[in-house]
Structure formats: structure tokens, C-alpha cells
Protein backbone atom coordinates (compact mmCIF):
# COMPACT_ATOMS: atom_id res chain seq x y z
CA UNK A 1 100.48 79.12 115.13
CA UNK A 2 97.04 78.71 113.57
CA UNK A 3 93.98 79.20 115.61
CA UNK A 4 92.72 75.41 115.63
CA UNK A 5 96.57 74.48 116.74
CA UNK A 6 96.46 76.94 119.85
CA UNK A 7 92.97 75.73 120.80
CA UNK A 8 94.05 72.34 120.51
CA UNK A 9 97.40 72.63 122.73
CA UNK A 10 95.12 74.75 124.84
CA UNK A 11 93.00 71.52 125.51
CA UNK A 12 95.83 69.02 126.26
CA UNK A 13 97.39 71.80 128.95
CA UNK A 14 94.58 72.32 130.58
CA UNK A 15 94.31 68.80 131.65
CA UNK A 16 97.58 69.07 133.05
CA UNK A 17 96.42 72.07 134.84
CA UNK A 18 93.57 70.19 136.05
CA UNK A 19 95.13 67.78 137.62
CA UNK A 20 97.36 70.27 139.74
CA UNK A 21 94.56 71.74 140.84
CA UNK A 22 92.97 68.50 141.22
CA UNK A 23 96.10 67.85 143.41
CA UNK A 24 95.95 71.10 145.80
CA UNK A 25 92.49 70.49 146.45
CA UNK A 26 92.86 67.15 147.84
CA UNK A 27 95.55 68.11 149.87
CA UNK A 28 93.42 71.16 151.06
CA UNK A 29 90.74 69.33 152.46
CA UNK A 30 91.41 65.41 152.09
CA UNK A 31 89.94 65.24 155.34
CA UNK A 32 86.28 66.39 154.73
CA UNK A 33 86.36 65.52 150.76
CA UNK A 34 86.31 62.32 149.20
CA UNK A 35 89.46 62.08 146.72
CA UNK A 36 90.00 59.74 143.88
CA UNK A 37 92.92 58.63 141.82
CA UNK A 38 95.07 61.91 141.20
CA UNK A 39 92.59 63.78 143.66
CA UNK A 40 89.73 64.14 141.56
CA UNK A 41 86.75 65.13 143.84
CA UNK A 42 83.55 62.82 144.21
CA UNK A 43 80.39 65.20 144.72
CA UNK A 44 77.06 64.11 144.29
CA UNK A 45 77.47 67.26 141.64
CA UNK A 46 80.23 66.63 139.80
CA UNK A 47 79.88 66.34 136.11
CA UNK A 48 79.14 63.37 134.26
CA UNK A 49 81.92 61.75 131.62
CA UNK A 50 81.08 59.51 129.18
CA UNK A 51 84.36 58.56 127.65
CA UNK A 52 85.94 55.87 124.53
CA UNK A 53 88.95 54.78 123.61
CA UNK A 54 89.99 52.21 120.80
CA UNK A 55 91.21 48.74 122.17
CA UNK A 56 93.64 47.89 119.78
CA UNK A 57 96.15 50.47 117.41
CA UNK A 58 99.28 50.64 115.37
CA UNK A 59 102.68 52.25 116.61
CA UNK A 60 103.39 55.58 115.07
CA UNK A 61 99.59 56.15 114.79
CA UNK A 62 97.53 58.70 116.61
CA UNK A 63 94.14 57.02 118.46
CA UNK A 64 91.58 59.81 119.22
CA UNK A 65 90.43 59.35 123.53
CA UNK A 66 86.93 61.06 123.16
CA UNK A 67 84.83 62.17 126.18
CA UNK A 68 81.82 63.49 126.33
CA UNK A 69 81.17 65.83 129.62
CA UNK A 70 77.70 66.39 130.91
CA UNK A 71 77.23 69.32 132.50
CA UNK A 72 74.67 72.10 133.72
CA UNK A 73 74.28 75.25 132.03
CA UNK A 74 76.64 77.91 132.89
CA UNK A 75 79.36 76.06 133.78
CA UNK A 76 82.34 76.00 131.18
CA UNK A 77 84.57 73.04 130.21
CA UNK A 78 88.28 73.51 130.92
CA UNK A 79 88.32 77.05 132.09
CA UNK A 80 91.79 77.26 131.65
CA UNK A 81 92.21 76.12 128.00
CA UNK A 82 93.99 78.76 127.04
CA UNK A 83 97.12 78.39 129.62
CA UNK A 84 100.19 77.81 128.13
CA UNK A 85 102.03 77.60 131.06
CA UNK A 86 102.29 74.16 131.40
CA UNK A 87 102.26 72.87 128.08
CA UNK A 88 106.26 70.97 128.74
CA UNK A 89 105.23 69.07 131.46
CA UNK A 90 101.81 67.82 129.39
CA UNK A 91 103.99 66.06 126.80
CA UNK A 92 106.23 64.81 129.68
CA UNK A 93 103.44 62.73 131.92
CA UNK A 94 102.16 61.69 128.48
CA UNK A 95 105.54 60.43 127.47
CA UNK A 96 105.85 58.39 130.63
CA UNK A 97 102.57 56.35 129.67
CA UNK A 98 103.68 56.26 126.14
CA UNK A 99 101.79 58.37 124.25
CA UNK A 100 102.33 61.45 122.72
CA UNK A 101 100.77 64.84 121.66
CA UNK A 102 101.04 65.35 118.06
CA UNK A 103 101.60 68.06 115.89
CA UNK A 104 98.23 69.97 116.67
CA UNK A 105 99.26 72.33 112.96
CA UNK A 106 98.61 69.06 111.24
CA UNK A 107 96.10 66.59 110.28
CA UNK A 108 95.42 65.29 114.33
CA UNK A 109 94.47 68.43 116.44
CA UNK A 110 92.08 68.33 120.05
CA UNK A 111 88.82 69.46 119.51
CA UNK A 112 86.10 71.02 121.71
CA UNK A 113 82.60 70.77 120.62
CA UNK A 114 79.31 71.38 121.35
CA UNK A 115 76.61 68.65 121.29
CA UNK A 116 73.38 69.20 119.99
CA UNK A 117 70.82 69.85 123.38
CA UNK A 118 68.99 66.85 124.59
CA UNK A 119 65.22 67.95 124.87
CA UNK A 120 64.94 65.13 127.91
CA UNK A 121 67.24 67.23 129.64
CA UNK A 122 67.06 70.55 128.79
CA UNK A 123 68.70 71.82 132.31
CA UNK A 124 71.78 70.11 131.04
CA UNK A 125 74.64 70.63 128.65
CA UNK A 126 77.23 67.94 127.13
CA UNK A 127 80.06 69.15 125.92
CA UNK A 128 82.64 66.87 123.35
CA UNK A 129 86.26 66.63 123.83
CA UNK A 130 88.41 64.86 121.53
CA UNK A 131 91.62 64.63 122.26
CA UNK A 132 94.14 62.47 119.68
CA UNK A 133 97.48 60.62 121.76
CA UNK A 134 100.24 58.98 119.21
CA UNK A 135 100.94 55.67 120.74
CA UNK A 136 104.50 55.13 121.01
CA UNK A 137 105.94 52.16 123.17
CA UNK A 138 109.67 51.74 123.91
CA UNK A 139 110.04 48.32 122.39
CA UNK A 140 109.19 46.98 119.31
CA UNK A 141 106.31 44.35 118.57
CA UNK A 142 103.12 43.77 120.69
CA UNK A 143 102.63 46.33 123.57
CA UNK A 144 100.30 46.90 125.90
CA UNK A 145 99.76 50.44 126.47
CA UNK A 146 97.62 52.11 129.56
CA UNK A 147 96.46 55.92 129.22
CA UNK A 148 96.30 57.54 132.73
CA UNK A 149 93.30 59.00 133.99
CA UNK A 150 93.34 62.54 132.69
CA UNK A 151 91.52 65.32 134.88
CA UNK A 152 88.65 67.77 132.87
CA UNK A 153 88.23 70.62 135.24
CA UNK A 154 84.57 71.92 134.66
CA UNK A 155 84.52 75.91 136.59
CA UNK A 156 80.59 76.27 137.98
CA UNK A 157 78.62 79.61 137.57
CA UNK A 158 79.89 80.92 141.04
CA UNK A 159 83.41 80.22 140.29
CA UNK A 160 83.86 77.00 141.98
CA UNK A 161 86.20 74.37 139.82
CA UNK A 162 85.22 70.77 139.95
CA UNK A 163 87.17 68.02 138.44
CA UNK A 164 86.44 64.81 137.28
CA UNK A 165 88.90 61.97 136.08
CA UNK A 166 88.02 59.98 133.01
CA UNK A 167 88.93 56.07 133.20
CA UNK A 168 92.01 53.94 132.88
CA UNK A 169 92.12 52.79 129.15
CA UNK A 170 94.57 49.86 127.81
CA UNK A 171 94.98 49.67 124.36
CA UNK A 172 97.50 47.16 122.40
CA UNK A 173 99.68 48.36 120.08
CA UNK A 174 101.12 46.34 116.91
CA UNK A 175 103.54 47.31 114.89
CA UNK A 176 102.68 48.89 111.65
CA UNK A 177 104.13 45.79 109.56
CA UNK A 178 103.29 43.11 112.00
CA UNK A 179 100.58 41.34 109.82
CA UNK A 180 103.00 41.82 106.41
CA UNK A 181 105.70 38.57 106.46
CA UNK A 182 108.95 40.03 105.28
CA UNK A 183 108.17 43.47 105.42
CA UNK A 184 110.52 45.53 103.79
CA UNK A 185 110.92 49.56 104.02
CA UNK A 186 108.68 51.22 101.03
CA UNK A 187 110.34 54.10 98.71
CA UNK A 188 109.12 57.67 99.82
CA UNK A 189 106.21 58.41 97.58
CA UNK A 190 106.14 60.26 94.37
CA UNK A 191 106.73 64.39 94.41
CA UNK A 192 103.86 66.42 94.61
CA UNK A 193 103.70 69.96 93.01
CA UNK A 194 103.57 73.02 95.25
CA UNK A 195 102.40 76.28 94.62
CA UNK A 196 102.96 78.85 96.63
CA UNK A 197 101.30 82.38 96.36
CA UNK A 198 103.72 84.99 94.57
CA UNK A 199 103.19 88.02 96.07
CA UNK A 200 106.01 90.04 94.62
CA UNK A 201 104.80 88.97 91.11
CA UNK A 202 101.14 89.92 91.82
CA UNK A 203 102.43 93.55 93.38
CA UNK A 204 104.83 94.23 90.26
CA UNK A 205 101.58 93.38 88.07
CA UNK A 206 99.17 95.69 89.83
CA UNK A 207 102.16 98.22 89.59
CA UNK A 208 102.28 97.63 85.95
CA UNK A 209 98.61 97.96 85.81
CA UNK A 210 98.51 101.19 87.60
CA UNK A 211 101.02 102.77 86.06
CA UNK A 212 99.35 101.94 82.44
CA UNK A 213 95.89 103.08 83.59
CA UNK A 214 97.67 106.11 84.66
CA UNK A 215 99.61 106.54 80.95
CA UNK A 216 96.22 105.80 78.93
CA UNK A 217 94.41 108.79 81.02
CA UNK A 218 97.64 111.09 80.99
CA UNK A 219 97.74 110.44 77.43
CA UNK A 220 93.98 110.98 76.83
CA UNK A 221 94.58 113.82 78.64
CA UNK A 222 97.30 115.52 76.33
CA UNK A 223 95.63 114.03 73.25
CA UNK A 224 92.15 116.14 73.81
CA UNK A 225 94.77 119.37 75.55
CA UNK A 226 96.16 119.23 71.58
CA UNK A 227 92.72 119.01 70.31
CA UNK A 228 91.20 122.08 72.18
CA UNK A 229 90.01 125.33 70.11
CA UNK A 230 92.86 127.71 70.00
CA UNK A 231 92.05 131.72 69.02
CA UNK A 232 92.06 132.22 65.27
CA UNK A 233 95.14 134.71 64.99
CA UNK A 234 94.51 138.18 63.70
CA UNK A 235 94.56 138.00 60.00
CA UNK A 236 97.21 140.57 58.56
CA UNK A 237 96.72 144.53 58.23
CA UNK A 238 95.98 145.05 54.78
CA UNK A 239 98.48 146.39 52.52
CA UNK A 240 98.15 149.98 51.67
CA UNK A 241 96.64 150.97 48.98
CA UNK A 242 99.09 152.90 47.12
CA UNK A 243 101.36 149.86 47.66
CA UNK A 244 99.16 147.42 45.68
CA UNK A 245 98.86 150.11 42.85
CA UNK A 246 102.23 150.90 41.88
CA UNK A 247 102.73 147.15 42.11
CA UNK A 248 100.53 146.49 39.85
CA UNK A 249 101.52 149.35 37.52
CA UNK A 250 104.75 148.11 37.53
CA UNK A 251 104.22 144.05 36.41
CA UNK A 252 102.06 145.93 33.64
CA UNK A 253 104.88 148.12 32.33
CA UNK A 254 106.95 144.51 32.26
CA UNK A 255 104.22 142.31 31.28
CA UNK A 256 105.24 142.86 27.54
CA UNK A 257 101.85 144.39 26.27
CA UNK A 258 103.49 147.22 24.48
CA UNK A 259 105.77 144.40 22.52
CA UNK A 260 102.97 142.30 21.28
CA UNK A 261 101.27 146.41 20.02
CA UNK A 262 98.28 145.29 22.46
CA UNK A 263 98.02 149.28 23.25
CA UNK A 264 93.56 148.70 23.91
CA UNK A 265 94.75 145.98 26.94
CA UNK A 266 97.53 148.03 28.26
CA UNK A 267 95.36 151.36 28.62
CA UNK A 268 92.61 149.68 30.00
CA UNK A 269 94.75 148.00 32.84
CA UNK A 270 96.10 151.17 33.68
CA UNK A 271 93.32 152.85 33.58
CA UNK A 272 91.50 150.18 36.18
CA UNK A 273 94.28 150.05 38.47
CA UNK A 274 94.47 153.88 39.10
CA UNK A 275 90.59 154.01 39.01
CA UNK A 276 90.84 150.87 41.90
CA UNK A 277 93.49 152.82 43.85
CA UNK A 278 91.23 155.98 43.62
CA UNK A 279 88.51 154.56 45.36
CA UNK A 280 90.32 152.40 48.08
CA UNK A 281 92.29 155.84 48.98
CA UNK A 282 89.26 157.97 49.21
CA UNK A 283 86.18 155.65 50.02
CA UNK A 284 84.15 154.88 47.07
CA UNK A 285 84.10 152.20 44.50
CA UNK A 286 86.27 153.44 41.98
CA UNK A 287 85.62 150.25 39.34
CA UNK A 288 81.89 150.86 39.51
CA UNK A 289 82.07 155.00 38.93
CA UNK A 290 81.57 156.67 36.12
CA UNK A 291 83.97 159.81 35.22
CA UNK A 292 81.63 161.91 36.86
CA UNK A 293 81.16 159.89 40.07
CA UNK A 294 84.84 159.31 40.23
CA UNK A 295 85.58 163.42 40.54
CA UNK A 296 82.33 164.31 42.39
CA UNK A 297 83.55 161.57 45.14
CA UNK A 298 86.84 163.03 44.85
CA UNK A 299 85.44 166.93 45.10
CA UNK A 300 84.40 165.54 48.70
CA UNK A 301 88.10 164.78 49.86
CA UNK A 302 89.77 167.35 50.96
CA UNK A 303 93.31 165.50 50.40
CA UNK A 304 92.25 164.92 46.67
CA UNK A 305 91.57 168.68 46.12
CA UNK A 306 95.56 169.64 44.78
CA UNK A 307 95.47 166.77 42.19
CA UNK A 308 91.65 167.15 40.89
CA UNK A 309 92.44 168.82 37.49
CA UNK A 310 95.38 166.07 36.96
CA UNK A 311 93.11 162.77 37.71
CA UNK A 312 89.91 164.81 35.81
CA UNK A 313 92.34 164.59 32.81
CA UNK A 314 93.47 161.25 33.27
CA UNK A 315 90.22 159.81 32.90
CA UNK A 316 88.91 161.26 30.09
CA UNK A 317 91.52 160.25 28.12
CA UNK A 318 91.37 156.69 28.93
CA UNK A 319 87.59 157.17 28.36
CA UNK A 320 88.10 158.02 24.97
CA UNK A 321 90.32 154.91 24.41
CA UNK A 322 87.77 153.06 26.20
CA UNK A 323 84.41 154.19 24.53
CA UNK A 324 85.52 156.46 22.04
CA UNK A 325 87.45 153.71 20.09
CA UNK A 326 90.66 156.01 19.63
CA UNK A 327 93.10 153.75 19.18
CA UNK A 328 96.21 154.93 21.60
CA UNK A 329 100.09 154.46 20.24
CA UNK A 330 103.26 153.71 22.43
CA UNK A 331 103.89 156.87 23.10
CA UNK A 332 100.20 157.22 24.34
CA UNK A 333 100.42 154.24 26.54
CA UNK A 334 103.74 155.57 28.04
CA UNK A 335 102.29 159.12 28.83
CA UNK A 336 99.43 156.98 30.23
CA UNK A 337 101.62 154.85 32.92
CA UNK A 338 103.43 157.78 33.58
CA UNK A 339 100.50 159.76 34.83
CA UNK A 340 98.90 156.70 36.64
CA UNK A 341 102.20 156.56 38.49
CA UNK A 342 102.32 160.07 39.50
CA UNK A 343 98.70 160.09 40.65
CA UNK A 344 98.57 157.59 42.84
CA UNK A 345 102.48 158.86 44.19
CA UNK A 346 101.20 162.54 44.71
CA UNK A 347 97.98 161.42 46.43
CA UNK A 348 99.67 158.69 48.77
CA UNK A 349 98.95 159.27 52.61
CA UNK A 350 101.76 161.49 54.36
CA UNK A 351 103.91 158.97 56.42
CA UNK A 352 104.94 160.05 60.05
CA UNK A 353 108.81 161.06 59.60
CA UNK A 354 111.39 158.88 61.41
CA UNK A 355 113.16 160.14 64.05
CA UNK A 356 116.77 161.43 63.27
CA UNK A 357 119.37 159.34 64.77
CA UNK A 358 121.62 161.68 67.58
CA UNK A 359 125.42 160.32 68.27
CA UNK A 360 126.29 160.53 71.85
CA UNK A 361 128.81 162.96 72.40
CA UNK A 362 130.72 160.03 74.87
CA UNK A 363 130.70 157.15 71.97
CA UNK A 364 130.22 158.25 68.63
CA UNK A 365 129.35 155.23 67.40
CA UNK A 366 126.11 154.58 69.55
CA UNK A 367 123.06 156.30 68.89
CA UNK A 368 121.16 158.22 71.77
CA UNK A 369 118.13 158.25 71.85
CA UNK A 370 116.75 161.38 71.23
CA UNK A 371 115.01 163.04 73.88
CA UNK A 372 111.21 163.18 74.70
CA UNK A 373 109.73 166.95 73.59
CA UNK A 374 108.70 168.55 76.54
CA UNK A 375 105.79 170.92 76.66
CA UNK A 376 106.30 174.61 76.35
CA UNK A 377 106.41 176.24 80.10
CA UNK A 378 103.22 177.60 81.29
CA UNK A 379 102.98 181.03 80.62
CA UNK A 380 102.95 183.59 84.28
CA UNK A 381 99.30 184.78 85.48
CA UNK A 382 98.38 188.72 84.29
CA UNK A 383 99.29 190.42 87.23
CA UNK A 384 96.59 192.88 88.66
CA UNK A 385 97.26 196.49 88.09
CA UNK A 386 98.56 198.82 90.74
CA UNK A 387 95.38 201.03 92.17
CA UNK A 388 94.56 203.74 90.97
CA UNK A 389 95.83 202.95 87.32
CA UNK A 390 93.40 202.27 84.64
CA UNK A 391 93.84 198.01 83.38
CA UNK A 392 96.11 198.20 79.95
């Protein structure tokens, strides 16, 4: 129930609550109070109604009783608007008269106002109270209805109730076709569209909407965790230098120089890839040295010191093919490879030696691995000579 229906219903019971107290009050002291109709007390105090009601309605339709209760300031109008208690036998002493309550969730709900202050009186209050009854009489055609007088119970500031009884009101009721001749039933009226709020539709689209914010970000995410600077990887050890030489001395022995008689070419290639090899192995730049740099470099390296006399003779000769135009032949260019070859073998760096596979004496087939070389025992402390012998 909405807020404006409860107050409403509120409204309508308390009258009915009114009047019982109205009731008990008069029969409490009807001998030293002056009681009216439904024992509403007369006091020289008791608040002031000013009260309308229309003379002449339709059946079926609801005609609004308004009252207008002056009062002094705090004092409250229906104290007990909010009682629910009696709300059954409201509609029931209404129904006798012929009126009804209606629907207060609708269009026709009770009311309780304020009105503005009057500055004539400014020691008083008035308080509105609208209150719509549905006339319904029992028989068709002209009726003439009466509203009871209904009780407003107004509680005082020291927490006496005083009650006041608005007037009888008649009112005649027509029916709703009595002024059409022949009426005749009207068709309902045209459909109306409704709309209704769909709240399962509106969830599932926030869902939707959440769950794609959260797939943009995620995949921002990922997108910028694929872009992020990753470490540069190690570039490879470089191959060894002896390794690169005999390679190249081998794709010029099958590069077909010694076919086309290009002896010059061939001599000089040899002669640059043992001189490159030279220096990378020993530390110098063996394509910039002269003879004489080449071997004074290479009297500085111990390692170079067996092959000296070998690699002096080397490159004199190709120096004389070089700037001595000598012209070499194939047997020449041969010799020349040859030696290049067994340089740059002789003088390669000594390689650690693998270890030799052991077969376990269990499984012949599986290899044991060998075990680690311990360290020689530590050799016993000199001992001290006995006294009175010389030390050996």
C-alpha cells in the first residue's frame, strides 16, 4: 500500500474511532457534560468545523465531504489517524447510509491539509479534511441519500481529546443515464499500451556492459604485457678462430681457382686467411702487419714460439708472389694450402680432453660415471727429535 492510500484509510478510521470515543465519553459523564448526536461534546472550547457537501450527484460516483477544522495551536487533528484497527467497521456504518469508501490506491483518496495561517487569527490553526464517499443507493433512479454526522476527534496539548460532529448532509442521487432517453450500455473503451519497467533486461545489459568494460581493460592489459621490453638475448660465442680458417681454406681449395690457372688469386687468399687467423689467435691485426710485425708479434707469444721458423717461411714466400711478381704454379699453390693448413692446425689452442667413459662392472652396457679425483692425503707433521740427538 502506497503512502497517500494508508494516510487516506488512516483518515476515514479515525472517524470511526472518534466516534467510539465520542461514545465512552458521554456515557462517562452524561451527567455533568452536554452530549450531542453520537455523543459529541459541546464545550465552549471545542473546535470549530466549517464543513460542504454537494447537493446533488450521480450513482457510482464519488462526492468529496470537505471540512475545514479550526483549531488552536498545538492541538493535532485526528490523533489516531494511523489506527487500523477499525478500518471493517468504517466501511460498514458507511454502507448503512449508503455510501462507500473507495479505493484510496486510486484516483479518490482522503486528504489532510494544512491551510495557509490567517494573520486575523494568528493564535489559531485550520486544518482541511477531505474526505471522498461513493454514493451508492439500493434502488435504482432518484434517491435521496443522508451522510451521518461523522466525529473529528481533535487531541489538545495536555492530552485531552475533544470531538466535534460535522452536520447531517442530504444529497440526491441520479442515475448516471437518467438525463440520456434510451440509454444503452457503451463498448469498453479502446486498449491502452502499458509499459512496464524490465528489470531483468536492464540487469542482463549492465552485466553485458560490465563484463565488456572488463574484456577491453583485460585485453589492454595483455596487449601492452606483449608489448613490454624483453632482455636482448646474449648474442652467440664467437666461433674459434682456427675454425673459421680451415673453413675458409677449405671453400678455397674447392672454389676452382687452380682450374681457371688463377694461381695470383689463389695465393693471395691463402695467404690472407692464415695471416687473419694469425692475428685473431695471438692478438694483433694480422691483415694490417707487415712480415716483420707479423713475427715480432708472434716472438711475444709464447705458444707461437715451436712454429716461428715454419710461419717466418710461409710469409715470405707469399710475399714474393705478392710484391715480388713471381708468378707461383700448381704445384706452388698446393705446397702453399698445405702449409696454411698445417699452421693454423699446429698452432690451434689445446682442447681440455674428454673424460673416458668407465662400464660398470654390474651392467656393462651403462656407463659410470667416473669418479671425482680426490686430493693427495696430507702428508704427517716432522716429528721432533728424541733429546739429546742432534735434528737430521
Amino acid at each position: 500500500m502506497s503512502v497517500r492510500g494508508f494516510t487516506a484509510r488512516a483518515i476515514a478510521i479515525a472517524l470511526v474511532f472518534s466516534a467510539h470515543h465520542a461514545h465512552a465519553q458521554a456515557d462517562a459523564g452524561a451527567a455533568s457534560r452536554p452530549a450531542s448526536i453520537h455523543g459529541c461534546v459541546e464545550t465552549a472550547k471545542h473546535p470549530q468545523l466549517e464543513e460542504s457537501f454537494p447537493s446533488r450527484g450521480k450513482s457510482g460516483y464519488a462526492q468529496t465531504l470537505v471540512v475545514k477544522v479550526h483549531h488552536g495551536k498545538g492541538e493535532t487533528v485526528l490523533p489516531r489517524g494511523l489506527d487500523l484497527t477499525n478500518e471493517a467497521e468504517a466501511k460498514k456504518l458507511l454502507k448503512e447510509a449508503g455510501f462507500v469508501v473507495p479505493d484510496q490506491d486510486g484516483g479518490a483518496a482522503a486528504r489532510l491539509s494544512d491551510a495557509p495561517p490567517d494573520p486575523a487569527h494568528p493564535d489559531r490553526v485550520t486544518t482541511i479534511f477531505e474526505l471522498p464517499l461513493v454514493a451508492l443507493p439500493e434502488k435504482p433512479g432518484r434517491s435521496v441519500l443522508v451522510l451521518p454526522p461523522l466525529p473529528v476527534a481533535v487531541s489538545r496539548s495536555n492530552g485531552e481529546i475533544e470531538t466535534a460532529c460535522t452536520s447531517v448532509h442530504a444529497i440526491t442521487v441520479d442515475d448516471p443515464t437518467s438525463s440520456t432517453p434510451d440509454a444503452k450500455p457503451k463498448p469498453n473503451p479502446p486498449p491502452r499500451p502499458q509499459r512496464e519497467e524490465w528489470t531483468a533486461l536492464e540487469k542482463a545489459l549492465e552485466t553485458i556492459a560490465g563484463v565488456l568494460v572488463l574484456a577491453v581493460l583485460l585485453a589492454y592489459a595483455m596487449y601492452r604485457w606483449s608489448r613490454r621490453p624483453r632482455p636482448v638475448p646474449p648474442p652467440p660465442p664467437p666461433r674459434p678462430a682456427w675454425e673459421v680458417a680451415l673453413e675458409k681454406l677449405d671453400e678455397i681449395r674447392h672454389a676452382g681457382l687452380l682450374d681457371q690457372k688463377r694461381y695470383d688469386e689463389y695465393f693471395d687468399r691463402v695467404s690472407d686467411t692464415v695471416r687473419q687467423y694469425l692475428g685473431a689467435r695471438f692478438g694483433f691485426d694480422g691483415l694490417e702487419s707487415t712480415t716483420d710485425e707479423v713475427l715480432t708479434a708472434l716472438k711475444r707469444a709464447p705458444d707461437a714460439q715451436p712454429f716461428y721458423g715454419e710461419i717466418g717461411t710461409f710469409c715470405r714466400e707469399c710475399d714474393l708472389v705478392k710484391f715480388a711478381n713471381m708468378t707461383p704454379d700448381l704445384s706452388d699453390c698446393s705446397r702453399a694450402l698445405d702449409a696454411g693448413e698445417k699452421i693454423v692446425k699446429t698452432t690451434m689452442a689445446a682442447l681440455p680432453p674428454l673424460p673416458t667413459p668407465i662400464l660398470s662392472p654390474l651392467n656393462p652396457e651403462t656407463i659410470a660415471t667416473p669418479p671425482a679425483p680426490t686430493a693427495p692425503p696430507p702428508e704427517p707433521p716432522p716429528q721432533a727429535p728424541p733429546p739429546g740427538e742432534p735434528p737430521s
